[in-house]
N, C-alpha and C. Protein backbone atom coordinates (compact mmCIF):
# COMPACT_ATOMS: atom_id res chain seq x y z
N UNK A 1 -0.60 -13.05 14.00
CA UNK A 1 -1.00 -11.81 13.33
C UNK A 1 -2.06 -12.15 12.29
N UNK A 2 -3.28 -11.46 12.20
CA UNK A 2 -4.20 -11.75 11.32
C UNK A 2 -3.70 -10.79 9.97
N UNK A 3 -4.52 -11.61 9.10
CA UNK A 3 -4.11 -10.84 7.32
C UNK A 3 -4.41 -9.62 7.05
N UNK A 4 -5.42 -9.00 8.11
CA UNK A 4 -5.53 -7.56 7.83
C UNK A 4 -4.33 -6.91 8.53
N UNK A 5 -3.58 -7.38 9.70
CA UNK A 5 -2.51 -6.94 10.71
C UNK A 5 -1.86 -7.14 9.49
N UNK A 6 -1.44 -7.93 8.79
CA UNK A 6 -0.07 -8.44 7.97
C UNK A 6 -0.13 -7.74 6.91
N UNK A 7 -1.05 -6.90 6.41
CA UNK A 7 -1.43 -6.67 5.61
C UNK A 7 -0.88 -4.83 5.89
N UNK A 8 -1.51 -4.57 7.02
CA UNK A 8 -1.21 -3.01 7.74
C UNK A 8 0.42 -3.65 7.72
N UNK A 9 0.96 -3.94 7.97
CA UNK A 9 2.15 -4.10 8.83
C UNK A 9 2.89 -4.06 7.17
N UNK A 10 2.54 -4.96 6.06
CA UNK A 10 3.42 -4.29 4.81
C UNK A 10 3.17 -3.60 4.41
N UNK A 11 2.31 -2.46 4.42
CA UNK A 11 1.72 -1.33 4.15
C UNK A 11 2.95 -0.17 4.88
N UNK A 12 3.48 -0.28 5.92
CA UNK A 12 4.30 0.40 7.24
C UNK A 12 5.38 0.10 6.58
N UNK A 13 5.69 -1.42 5.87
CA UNK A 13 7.38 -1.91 5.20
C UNK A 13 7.42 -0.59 4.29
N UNK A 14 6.52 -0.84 3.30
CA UNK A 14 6.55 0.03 2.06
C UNK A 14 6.87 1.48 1.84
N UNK A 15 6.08 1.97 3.19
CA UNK A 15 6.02 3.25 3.28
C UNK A 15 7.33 3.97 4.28
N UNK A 16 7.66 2.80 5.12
CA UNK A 16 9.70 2.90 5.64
C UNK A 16 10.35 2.95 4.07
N UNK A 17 10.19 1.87 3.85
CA UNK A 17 11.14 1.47 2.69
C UNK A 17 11.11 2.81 1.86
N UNK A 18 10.11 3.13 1.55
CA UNK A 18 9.97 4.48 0.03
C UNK A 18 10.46 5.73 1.17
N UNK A 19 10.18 5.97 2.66
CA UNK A 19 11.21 6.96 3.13
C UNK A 19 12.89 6.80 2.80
N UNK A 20 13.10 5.33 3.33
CA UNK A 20 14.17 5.61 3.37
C UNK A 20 15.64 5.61 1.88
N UNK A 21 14.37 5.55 1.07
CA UNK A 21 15.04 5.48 -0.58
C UNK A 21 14.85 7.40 -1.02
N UNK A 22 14.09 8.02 -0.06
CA UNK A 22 13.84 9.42 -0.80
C UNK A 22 15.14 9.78 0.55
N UNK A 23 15.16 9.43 1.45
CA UNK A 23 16.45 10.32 2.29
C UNK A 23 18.01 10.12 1.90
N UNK A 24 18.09 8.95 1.17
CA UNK A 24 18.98 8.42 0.09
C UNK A 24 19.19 9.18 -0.81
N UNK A 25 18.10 9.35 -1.42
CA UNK A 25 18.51 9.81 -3.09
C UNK A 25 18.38 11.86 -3.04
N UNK A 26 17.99 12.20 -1.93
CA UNK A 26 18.00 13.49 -1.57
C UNK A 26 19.49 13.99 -0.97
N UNK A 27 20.22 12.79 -0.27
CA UNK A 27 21.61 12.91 0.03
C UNK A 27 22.61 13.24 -0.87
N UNK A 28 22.35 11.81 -2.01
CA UNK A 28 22.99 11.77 -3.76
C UNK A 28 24.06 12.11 -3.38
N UNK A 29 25.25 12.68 -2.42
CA UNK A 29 26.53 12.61 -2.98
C UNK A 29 27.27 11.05 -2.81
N UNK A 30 26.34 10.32 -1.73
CA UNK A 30 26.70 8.94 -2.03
C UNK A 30 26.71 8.02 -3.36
N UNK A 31 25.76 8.39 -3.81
CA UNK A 31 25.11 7.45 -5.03
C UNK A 31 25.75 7.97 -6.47
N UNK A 32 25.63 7.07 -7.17
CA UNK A 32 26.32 7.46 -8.49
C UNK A 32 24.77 7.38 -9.33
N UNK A 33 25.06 7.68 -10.53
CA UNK A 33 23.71 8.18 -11.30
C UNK A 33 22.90 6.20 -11.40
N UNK A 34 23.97 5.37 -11.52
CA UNK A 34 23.21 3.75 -11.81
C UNK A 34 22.54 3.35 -10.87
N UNK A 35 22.90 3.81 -9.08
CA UNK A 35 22.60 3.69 -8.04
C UNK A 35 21.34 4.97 -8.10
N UNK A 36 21.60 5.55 -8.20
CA UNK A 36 20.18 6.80 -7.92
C UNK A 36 18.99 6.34 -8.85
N UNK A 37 19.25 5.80 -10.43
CA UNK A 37 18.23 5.28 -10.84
C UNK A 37 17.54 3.89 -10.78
N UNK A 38 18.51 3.30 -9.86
CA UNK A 38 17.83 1.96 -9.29
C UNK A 38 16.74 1.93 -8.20
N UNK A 39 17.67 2.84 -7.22
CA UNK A 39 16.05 3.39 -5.91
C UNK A 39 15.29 4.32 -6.59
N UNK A 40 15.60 5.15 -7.79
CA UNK A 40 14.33 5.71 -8.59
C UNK A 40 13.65 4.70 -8.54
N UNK A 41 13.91 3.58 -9.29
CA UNK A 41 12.88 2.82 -10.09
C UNK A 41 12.63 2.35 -8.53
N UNK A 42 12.82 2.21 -8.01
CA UNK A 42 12.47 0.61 -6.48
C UNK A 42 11.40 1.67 -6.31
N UNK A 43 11.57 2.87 -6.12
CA UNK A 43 10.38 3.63 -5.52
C UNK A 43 9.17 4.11 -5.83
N UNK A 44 9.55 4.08 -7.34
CA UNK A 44 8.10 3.89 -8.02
C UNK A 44 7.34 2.92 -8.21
N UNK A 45 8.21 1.74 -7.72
CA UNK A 45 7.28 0.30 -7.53
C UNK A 45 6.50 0.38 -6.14
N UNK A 46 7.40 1.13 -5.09
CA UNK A 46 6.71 0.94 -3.80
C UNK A 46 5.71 2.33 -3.86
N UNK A 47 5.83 2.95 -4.76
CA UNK A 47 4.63 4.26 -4.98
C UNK A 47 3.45 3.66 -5.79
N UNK A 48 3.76 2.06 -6.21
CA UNK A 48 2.48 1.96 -6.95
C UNK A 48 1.82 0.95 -6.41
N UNK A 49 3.20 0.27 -5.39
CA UNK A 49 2.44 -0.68 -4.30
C UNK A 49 1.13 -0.20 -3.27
N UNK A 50 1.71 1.17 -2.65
CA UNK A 50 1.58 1.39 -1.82
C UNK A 50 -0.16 2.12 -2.02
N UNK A 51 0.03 2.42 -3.42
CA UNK A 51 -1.22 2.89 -3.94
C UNK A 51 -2.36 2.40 -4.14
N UNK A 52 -1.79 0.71 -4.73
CA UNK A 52 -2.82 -0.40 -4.72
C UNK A 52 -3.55 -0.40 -3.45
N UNK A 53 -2.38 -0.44 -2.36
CA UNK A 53 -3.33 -1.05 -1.12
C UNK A 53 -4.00 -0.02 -0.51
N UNK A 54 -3.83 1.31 -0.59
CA UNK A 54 -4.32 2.08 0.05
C UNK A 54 -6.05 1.96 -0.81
N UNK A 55 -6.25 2.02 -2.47
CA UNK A 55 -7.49 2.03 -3.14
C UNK A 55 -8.20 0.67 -2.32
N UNK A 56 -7.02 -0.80 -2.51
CA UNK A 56 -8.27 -1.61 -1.29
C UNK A 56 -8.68 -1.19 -0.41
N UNK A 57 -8.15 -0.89 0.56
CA UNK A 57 -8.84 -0.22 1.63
C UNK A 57 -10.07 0.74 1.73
N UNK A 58 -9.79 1.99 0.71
CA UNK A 58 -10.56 2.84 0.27
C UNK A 58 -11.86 2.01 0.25
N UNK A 59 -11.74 1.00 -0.99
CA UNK A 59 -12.88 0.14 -1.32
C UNK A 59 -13.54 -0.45 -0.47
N UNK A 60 -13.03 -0.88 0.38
CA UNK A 60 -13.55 -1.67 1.86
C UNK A 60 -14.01 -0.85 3.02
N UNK A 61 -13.49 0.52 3.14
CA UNK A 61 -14.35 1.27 3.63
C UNK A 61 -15.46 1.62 3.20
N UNK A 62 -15.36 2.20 2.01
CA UNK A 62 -16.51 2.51 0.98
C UNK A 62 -17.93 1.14 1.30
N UNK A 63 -17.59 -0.04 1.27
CA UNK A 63 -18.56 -1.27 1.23
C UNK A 63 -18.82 -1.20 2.77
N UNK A 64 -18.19 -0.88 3.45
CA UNK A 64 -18.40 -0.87 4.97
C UNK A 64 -19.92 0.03 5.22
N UNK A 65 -19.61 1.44 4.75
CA UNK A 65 -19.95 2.74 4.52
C UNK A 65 -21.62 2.07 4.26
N UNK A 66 -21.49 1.93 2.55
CA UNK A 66 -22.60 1.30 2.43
C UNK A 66 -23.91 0.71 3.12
N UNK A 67 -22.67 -0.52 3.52
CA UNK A 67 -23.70 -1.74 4.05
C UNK A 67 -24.51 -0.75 5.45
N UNK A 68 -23.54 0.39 6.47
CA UNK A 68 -24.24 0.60 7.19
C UNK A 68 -25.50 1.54 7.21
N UNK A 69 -25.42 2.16 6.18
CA UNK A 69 -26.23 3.22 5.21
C UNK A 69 -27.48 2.83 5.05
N UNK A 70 -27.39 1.59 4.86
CA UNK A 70 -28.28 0.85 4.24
C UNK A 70 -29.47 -0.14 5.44
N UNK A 71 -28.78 0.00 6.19
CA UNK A 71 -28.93 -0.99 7.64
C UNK A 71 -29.05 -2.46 7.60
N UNK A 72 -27.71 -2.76 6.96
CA UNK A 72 -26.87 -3.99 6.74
C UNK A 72 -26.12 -4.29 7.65
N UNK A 73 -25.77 -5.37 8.08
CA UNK A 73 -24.59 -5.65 9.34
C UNK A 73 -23.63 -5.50 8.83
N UNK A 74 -22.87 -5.03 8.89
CA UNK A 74 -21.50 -4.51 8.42
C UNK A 74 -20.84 -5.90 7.95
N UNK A 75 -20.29 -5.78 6.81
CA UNK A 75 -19.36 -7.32 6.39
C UNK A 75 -18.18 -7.13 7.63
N UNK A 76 -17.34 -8.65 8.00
CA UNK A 76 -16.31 -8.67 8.98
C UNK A 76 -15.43 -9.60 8.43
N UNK A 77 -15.91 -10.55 7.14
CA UNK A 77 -14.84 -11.17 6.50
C UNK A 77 -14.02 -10.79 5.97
N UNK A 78 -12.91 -11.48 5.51
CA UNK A 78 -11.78 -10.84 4.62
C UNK A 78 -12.88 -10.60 3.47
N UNK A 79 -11.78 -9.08 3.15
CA UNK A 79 -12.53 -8.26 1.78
C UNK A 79 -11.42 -8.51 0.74
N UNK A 80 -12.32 -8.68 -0.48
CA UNK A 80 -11.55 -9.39 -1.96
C UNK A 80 -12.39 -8.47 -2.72
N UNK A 81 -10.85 -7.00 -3.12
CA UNK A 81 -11.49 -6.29 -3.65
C UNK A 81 -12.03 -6.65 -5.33
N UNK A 82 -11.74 -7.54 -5.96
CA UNK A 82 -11.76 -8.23 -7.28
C UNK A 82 -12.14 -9.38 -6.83
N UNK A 83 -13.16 -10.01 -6.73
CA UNK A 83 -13.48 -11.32 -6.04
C UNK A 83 -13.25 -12.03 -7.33
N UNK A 84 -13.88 -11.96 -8.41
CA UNK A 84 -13.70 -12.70 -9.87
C UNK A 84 -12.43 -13.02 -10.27
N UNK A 85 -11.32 -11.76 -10.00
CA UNK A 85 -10.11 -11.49 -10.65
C UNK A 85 -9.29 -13.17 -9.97
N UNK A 86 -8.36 -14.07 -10.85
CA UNK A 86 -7.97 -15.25 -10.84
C UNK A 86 -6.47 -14.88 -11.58
């Protein structure tokens, strides 16, 4: 599997995972209030995960967009949306 596949493919975890914490906590007669605010919180991590990767992408289309705009060969390497960032 290449890093953009692995990359789509935890993108698919995240976005199972944050379903299956909202069909959970929409059920609630299972969960007690310590349990409901634990997949609260899990889900706002995978709502901010899921957000990150979607803006990379965004960004990498956007540079895609560009380069062809421009009549650039389209980049095909891995994209590093913060190339500086360490």
């Amino acid at each position: 599997m290449t890093q953009t596949q692995n990359k789509a493919a935890n993108f698919e975890q995240v976005l199972g995972r944050l379903e299956e914490i909202v069909a959970q906590l929409e059920r609630g007669e299972e969960l007690d209030l310590e349990q409901s605010l634990a997949l609260f919180q899990e889900g706002v991590g995978l709502v901010n995960q899921g957000s990150r990767k979607l803006n990379e992408v965004e960004q990498r289309v956007e540079r895609l967009m560009r380069d062809i705009e421009q009549g650039e060969e389209p980049m095909t390497e891995a994209f590093d949306p913060e190339p500086d960032a360490q």
